[in-house]
Protein backbone atom coordinates (compact mmCIF):
# COMPACT_ATOMS: atom_id res chain seq x y z
CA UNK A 1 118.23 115.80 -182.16
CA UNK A 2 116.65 114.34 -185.06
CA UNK A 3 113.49 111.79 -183.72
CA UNK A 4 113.37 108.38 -186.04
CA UNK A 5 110.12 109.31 -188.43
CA UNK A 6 107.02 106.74 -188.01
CA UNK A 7 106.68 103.87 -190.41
CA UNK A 8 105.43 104.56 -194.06
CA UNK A 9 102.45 102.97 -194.88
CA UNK A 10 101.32 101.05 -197.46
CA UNK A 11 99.80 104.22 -199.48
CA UNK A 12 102.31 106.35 -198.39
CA UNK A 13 105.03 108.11 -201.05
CA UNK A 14 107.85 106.49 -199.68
CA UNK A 15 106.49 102.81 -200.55
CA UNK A 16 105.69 104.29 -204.11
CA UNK A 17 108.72 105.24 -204.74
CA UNK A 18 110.54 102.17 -203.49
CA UNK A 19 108.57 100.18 -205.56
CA UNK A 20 109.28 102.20 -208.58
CA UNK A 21 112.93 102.34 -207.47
CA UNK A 22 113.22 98.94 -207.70
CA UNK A 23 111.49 98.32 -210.96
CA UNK A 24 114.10 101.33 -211.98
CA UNK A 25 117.16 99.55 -211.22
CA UNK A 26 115.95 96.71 -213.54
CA UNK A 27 115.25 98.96 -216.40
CA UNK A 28 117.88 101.94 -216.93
CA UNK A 29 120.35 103.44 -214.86
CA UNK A 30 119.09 107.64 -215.81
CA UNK A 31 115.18 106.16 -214.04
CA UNK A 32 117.05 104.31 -211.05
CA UNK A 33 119.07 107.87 -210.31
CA UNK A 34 115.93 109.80 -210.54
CA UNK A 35 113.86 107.32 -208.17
CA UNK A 36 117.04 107.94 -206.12
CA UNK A 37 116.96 111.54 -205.80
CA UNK A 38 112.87 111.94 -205.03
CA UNK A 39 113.23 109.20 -202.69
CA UNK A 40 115.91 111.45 -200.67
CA UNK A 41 113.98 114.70 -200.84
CA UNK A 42 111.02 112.85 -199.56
CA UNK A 43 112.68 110.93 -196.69
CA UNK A 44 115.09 114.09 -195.92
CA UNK A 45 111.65 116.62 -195.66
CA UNK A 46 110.09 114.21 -193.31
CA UNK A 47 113.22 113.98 -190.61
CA UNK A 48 113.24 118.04 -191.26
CA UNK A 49 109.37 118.20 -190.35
CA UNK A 50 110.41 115.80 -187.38
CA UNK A 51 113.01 117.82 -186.19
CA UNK A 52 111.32 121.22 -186.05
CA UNK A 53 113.09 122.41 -182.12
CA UNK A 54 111.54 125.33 -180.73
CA UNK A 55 114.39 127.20 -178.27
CA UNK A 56 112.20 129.46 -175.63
CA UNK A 57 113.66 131.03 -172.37
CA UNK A 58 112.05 131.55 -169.43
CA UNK A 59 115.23 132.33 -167.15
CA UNK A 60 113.90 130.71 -164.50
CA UNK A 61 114.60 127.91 -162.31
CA UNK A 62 112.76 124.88 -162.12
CA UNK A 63 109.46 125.57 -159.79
CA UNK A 64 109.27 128.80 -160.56
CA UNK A 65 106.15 130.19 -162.52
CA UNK A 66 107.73 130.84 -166.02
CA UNK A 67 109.13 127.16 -166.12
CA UNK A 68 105.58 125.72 -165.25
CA UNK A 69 104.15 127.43 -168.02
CA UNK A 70 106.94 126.16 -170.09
CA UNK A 71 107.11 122.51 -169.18
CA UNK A 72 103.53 122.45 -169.60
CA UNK A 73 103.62 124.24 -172.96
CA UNK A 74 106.46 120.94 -173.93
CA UNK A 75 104.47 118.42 -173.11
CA UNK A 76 101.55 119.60 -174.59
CA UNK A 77 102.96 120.89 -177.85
CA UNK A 78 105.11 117.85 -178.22
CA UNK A 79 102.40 115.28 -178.08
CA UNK A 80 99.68 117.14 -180.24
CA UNK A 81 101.94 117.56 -183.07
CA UNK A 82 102.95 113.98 -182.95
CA UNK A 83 106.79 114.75 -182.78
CA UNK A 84 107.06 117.63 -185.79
CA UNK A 85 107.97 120.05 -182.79
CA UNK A 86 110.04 119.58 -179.95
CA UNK A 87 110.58 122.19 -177.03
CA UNK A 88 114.05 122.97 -175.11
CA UNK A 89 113.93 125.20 -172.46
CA UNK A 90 116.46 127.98 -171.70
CA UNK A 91 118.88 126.78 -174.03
CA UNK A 92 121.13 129.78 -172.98
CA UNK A 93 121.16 128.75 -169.44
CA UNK A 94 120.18 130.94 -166.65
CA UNK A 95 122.65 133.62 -166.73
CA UNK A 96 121.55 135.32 -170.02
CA UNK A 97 120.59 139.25 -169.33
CA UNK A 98 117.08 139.68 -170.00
CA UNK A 99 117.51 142.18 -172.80
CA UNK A 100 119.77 139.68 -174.40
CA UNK A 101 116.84 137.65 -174.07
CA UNK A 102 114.83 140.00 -175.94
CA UNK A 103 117.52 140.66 -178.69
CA UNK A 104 117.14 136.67 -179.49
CA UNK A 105 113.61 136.65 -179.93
CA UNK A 106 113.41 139.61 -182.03
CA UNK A 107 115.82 137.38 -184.82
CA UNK A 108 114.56 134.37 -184.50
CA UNK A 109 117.63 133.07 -182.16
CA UNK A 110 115.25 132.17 -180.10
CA UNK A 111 111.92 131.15 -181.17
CA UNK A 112 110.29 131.96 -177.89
CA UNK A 113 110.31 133.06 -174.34
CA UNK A 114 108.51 133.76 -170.88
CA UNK A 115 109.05 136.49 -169.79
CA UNK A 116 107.91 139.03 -166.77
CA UNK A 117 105.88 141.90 -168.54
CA UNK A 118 108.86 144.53 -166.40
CA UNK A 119 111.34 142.49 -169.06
CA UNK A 120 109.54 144.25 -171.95
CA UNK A 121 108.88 147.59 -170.76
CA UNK A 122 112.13 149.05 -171.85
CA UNK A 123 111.16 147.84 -175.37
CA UNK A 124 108.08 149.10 -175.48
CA UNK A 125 106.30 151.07 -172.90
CA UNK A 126 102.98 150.78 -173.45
CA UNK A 127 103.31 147.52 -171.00
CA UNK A 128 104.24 149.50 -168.21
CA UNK A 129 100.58 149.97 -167.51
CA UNK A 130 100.37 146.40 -166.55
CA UNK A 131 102.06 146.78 -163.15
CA UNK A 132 100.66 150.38 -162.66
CA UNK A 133 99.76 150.58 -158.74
CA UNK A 134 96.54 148.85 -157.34
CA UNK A 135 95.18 148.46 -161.08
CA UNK A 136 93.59 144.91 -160.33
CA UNK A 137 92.19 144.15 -157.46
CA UNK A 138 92.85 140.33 -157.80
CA UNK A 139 93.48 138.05 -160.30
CA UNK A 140 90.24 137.01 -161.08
CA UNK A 141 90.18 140.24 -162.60
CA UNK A 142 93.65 140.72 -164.05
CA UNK A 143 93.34 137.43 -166.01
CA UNK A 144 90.04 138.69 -167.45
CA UNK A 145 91.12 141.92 -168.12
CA UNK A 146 94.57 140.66 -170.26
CA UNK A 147 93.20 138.19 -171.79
CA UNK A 148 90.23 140.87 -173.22
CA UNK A 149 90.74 143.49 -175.71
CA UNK A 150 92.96 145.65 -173.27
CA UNK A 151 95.77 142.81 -173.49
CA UNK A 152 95.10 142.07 -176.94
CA UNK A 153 96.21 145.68 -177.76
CA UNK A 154 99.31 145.45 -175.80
CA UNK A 155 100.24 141.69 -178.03
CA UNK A 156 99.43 144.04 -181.26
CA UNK A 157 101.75 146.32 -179.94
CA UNK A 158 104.20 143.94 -179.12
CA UNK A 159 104.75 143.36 -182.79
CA UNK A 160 106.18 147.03 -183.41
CA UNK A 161 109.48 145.07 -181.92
CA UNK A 162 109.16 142.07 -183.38
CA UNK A 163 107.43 139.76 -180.67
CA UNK A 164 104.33 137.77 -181.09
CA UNK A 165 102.38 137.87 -178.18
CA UNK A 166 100.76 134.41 -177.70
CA UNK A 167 99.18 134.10 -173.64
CA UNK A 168 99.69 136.09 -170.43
CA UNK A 169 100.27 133.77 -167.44
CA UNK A 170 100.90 135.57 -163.93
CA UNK A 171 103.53 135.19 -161.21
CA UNK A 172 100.72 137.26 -159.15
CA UNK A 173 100.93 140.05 -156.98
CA UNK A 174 103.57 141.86 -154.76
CA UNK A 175 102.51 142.32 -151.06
CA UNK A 176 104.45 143.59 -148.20
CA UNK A 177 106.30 142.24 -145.23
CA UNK A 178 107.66 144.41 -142.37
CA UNK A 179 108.99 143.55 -138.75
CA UNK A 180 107.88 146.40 -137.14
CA UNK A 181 104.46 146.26 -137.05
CA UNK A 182 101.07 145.07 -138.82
CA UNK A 183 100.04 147.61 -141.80
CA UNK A 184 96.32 147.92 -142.08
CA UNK A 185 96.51 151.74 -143.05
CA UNK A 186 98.16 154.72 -144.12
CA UNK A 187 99.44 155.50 -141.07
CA UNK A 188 101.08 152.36 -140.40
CA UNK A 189 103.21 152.65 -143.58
CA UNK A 190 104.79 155.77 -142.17
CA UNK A 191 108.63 155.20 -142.01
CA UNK A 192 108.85 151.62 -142.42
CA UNK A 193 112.36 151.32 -144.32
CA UNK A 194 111.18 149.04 -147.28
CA UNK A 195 113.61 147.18 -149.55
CA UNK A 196 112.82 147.60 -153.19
CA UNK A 197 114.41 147.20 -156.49
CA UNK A 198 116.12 150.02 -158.13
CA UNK A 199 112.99 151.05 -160.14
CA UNK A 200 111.34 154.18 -160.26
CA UNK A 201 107.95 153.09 -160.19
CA UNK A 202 107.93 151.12 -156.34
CA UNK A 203 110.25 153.85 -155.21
CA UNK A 204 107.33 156.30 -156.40
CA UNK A 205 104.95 154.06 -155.08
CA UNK A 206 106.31 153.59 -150.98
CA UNK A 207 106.73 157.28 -150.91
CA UNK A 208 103.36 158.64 -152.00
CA UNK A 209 102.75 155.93 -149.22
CA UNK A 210 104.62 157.62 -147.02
CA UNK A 211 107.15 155.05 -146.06
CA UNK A 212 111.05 154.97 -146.85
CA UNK A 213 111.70 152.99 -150.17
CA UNK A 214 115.33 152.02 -150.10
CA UNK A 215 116.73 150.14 -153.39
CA UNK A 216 118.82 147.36 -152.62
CA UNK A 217 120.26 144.33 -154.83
CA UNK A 218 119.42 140.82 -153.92
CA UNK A 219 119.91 138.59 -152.10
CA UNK A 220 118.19 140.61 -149.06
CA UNK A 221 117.96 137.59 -145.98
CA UNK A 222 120.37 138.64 -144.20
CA UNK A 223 119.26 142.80 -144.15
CA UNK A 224 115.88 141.44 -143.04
CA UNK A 225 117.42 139.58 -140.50
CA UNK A 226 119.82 142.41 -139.47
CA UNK A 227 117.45 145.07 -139.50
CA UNK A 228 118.66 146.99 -142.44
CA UNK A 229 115.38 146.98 -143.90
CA UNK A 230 112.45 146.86 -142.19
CA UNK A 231 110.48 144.79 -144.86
CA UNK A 232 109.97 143.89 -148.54
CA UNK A 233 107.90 143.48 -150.96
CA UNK A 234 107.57 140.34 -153.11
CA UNK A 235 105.42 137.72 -154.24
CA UNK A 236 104.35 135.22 -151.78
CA UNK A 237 106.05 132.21 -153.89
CA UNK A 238 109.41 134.51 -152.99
CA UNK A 239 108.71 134.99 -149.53
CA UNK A 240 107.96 131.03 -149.09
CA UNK A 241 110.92 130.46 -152.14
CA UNK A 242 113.25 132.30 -149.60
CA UNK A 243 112.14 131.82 -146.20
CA UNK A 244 111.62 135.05 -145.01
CA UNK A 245 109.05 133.75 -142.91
CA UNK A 246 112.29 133.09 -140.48
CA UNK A 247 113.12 136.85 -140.88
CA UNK A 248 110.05 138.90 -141.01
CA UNK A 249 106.79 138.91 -138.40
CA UNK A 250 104.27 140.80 -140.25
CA UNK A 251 102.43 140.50 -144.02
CA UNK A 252 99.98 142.72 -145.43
CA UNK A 253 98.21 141.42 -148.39
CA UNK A 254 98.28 144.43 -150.36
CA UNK A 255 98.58 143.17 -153.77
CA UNK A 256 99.79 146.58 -154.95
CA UNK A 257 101.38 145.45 -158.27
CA UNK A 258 100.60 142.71 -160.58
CA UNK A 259 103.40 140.71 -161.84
CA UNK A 260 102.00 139.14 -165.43
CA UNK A 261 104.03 136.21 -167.49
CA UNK A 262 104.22 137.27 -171.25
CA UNK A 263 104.14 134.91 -173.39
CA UNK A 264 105.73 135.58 -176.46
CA UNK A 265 107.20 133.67 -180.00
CA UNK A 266 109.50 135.58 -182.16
CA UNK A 267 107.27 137.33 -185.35
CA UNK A 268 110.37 136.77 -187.39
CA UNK A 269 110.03 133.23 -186.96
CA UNK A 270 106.25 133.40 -186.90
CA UNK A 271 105.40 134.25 -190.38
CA UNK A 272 107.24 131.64 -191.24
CA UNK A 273 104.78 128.81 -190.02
CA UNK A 274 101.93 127.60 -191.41
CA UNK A 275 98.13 128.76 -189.63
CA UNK A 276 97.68 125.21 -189.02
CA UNK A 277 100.70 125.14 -186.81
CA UNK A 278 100.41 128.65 -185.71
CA UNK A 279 97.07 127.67 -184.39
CA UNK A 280 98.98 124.28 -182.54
CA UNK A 281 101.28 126.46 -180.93
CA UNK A 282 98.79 129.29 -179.95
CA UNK A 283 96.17 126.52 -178.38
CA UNK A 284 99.39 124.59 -176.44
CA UNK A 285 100.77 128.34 -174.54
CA UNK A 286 97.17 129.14 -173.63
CA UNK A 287 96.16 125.76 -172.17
CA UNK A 288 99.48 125.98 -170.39
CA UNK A 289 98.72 129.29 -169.37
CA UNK A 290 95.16 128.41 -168.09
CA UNK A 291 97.18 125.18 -166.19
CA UNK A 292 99.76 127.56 -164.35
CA UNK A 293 97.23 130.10 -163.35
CA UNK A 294 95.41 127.66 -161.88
CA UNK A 295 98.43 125.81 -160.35
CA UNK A 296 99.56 129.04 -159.14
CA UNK A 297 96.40 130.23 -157.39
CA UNK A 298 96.03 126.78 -155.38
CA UNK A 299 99.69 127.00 -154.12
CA UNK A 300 98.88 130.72 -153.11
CA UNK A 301 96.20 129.57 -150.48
CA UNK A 302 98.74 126.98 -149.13
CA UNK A 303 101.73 129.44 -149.00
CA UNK A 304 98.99 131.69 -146.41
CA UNK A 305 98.39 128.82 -144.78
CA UNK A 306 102.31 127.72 -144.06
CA UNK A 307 102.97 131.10 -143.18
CA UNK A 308 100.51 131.22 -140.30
CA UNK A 309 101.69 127.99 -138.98
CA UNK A 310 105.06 129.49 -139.31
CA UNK A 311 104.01 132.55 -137.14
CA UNK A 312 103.49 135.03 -139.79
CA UNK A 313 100.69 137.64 -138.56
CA UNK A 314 98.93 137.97 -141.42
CA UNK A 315 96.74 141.59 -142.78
CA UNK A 316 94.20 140.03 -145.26
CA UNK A 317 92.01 143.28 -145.17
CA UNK A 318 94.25 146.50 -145.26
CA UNK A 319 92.80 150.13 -146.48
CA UNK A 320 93.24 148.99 -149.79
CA UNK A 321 91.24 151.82 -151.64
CA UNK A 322 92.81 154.66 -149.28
CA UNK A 323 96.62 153.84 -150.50
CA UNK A 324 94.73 153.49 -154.30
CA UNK A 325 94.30 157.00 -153.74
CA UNK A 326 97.65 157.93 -152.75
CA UNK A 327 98.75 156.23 -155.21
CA UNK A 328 96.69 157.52 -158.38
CA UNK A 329 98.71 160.65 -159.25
CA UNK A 330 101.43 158.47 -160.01
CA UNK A 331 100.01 158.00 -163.77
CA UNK A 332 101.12 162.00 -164.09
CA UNK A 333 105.07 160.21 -163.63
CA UNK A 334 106.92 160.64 -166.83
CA UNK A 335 106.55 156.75 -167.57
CA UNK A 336 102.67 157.07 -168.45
CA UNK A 337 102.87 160.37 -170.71
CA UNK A 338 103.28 159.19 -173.96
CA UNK A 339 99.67 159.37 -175.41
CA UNK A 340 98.89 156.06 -176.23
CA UNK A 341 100.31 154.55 -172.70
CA UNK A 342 98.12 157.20 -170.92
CA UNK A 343 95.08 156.24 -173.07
CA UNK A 344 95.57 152.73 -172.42
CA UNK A 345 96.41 152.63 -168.83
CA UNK A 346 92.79 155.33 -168.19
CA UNK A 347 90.86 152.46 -170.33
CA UNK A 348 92.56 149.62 -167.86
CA UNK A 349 91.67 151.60 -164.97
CA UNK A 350 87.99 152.02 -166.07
CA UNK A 351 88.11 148.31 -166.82
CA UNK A 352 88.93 147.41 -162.80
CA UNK A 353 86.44 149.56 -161.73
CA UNK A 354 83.45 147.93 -163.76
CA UNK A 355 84.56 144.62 -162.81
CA UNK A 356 85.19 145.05 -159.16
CA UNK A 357 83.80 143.30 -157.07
CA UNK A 358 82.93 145.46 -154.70
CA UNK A 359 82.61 149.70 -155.52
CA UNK A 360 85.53 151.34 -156.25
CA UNK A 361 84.78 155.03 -157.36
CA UNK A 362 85.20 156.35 -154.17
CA UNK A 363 88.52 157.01 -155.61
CA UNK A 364 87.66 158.85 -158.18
CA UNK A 365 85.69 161.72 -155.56
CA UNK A 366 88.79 161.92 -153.92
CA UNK A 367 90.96 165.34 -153.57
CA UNK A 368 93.97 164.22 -155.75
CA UNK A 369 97.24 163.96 -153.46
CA UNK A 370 100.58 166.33 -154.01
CA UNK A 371 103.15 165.55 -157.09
CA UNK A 372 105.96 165.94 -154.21
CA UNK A 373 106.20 162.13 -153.75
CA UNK A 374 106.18 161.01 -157.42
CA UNK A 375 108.76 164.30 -158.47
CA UNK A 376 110.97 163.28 -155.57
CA UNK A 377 110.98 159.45 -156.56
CA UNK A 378 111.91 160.44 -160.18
CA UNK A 379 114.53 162.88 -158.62
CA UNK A 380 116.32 159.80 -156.78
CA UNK A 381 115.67 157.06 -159.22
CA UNK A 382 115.13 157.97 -162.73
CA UNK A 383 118.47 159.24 -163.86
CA UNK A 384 120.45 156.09 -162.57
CA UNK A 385 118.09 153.70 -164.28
CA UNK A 386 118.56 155.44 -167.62
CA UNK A 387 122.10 153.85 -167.27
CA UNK A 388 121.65 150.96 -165.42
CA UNK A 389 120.35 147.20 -166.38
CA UNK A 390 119.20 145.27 -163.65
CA UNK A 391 120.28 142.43 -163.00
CA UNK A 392 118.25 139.53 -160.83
CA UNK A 393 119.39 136.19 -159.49
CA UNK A 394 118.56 133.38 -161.21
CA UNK A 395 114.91 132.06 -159.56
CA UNK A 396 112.73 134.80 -160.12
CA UNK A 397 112.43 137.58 -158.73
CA UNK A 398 110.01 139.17 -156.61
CA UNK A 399 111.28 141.92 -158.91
CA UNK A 400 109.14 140.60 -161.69
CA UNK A 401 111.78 139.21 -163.61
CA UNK A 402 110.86 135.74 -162.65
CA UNK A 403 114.32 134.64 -163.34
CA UNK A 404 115.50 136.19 -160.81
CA UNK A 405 114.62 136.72 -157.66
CA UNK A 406 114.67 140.11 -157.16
């Protein structure tokens, strides 16, 4: 929708050529059609500037961490450039598959979106290393680490399919909630039936842990509630999002995989603007990535806080650098062997460990665990995926598509 352009002032073109327009009209007819035209290419480039609508998808309901990113990125981008852009969200509504998603970025269909980083991964893998197991140990850290040279190389990347990477904002980590008993350690992962999304990396993951991984679709309330599953795992804004405070007794921060918010404009549609407004739209997604961060780390404290009031018994402390080490021959699974994904995801790991805060190379001194667990995941999993697109509901999803809920 076109916005009404401000006022011309007194110096401005359009006066200029008014008053020569009229003086025009008085003198000869070829002058007065001439005034005519430039006064139409001037008035019609100024509604065009004024009308500049940036589509970007986040499918994601309202509340949920890609839409705060993205109503913060409207209001910000939409009052510093005076009108010349406006912002609609999810202009394809909420249904869209996320690799449709994708498609309309990459031509400029739509201009941008924010996305999950597990929404890119079958586009280009080098971002699998992002939710790699137990890479960050909070996200303190993560945020540092992406927004360094380690998540600059994975936006440069980005480009080889035709997405400008612009911020990374978070939905945060994945922890897990059983009903059979608090997990502090290895040991008390053993067996616990664990709902996860058909994906071969958290299938990997629960069984070098030793407990039973079991893919399931969502929604999952009522399989928690039945007994089906013994637990999840999910971001806390899912578990609160869902209630499964009402279905589940135990929670064990283990943060095991990062869930980061890419933030992305179609390069097609990049080149196209000027570095004065590239730079406009750049500064408006960070400072609404910086905002949601922030928004979303205050509302994780409350969420721990409702959920003990609610009953929850809550593991803040588990053997967090015991089920790293389970976990670390995972990077041998097919999904980290290209060379430049393995070379990236050994510099991310070296990152986390000089940034820790507290020591972490006990890991590294460690007698590395059987391949059984990661060759039997990719035995179950890996083949189905090849010919299967998930598909999430439409909030998010502790599945990382933050559309969905998964």
């Amino acid at each position: 929708m076109h916005q009404v352009p401000p006022v011309p002032s007194a110096g401005s073109p359009f006066i200029l050529t008014f008053v020569l327009l009229t003086g025009a009209l008085k003198m000869n007819p070829v002058v007065s059609m001439l005034a005519l035209l430039l006064l139409a290419v001037l008035t019609g480039s100024t509604l065009d500037a004024a009308a500049q609508e940036i589509k970007l998808a986040t499918l994601a309901k309202p509340g949920a961490p890609q839409r705060i990113v993205a109503e913060k990125f409207k209001t910000l981008l939409e009052a510093e450039s005076a009108g010349k852009f406006t912002v609609q969200i999810d202009p394809t509504g909420l249904d869209t598959k996320e690799s449709e998603v994708i498609a309309a970025i990459q031509t400029n269909t739509l201009q941008m979106g924010i996305l999950t980083s597990n929404t890119f991964e079958a586009f280009d893998p080098i971002v699998r290393v992002i939710s790699f197991p137990f890479l960050f140990q909070n996200e303190r850290q993560a945020a540092a680490i992406l927004d360094g040279p380690l998540g600059a190389a994975i936006f440069r990347d980005l480009e080889t399919i035709g997405c400008k990477g612009l911020a990374y904002s978070e939905v945060g980590f994945r922890n897990l909630s059983n009903n059979i008993r608090p997990v502090k350690t290895l040991a008390d992962l053993n067996g616990l039936k664990i709902r996860v999304r058909s994906s071969v990396l958290p299938t990997a993951t629960w069984l070098a842990l030793g407990a039973n991984p079991t893919p399931m679709s969502w929604p999952i309330y009522s399989e928690l509630e039945q007994g089906i599953v013994d637990g999840q795992e999910s971001p806390l804004w899912i578990m609160e999002t869902y209630s499964f405070f009402e279905v589940q007794k135990y929670l064990t921060l283990t943060r095991h995989s990062y869930v980061a918010l890419m933030d992305v404009a179609s390069l097609k549609w990049w080149e196209t603007l000027s570095r004065q407004d590239q730079k406009l739209i750049q500064t408006a997604m960070v400072e609404a990535a910086k905002y949601q961060r922030q928004d979303q780390r205050t509302k994780e404290a409350s969420r721990l806080t409702l959920f003990k009031k609610k009953g929850l018994v809550i593991e803040e402390h588990p053997d967090i650098e015991t089920f790293r080490i389970k976990t670390a021959e995972l990077k041998e699974m097919a999904l980290y062997r290209e060379p430049r994904v393995r070379v990236l995801l050994t510099q991310m790991q070296e990152a986390a460990l000089q940034t820790a805060e507290r020591p972490q190379a006990i890991a590294e001194k460690q007698p590395k665990p059987a391949l059984a667990p990661v060759e039997a995941a990719q035995q179950q999993v890996e083949p189905a995926l090849e010919q299967t697109e998930t598909k999430e509901s439409p909030l998010f999803e502790p599945d990382d598509h933050d559309h969905r809920h998964d």
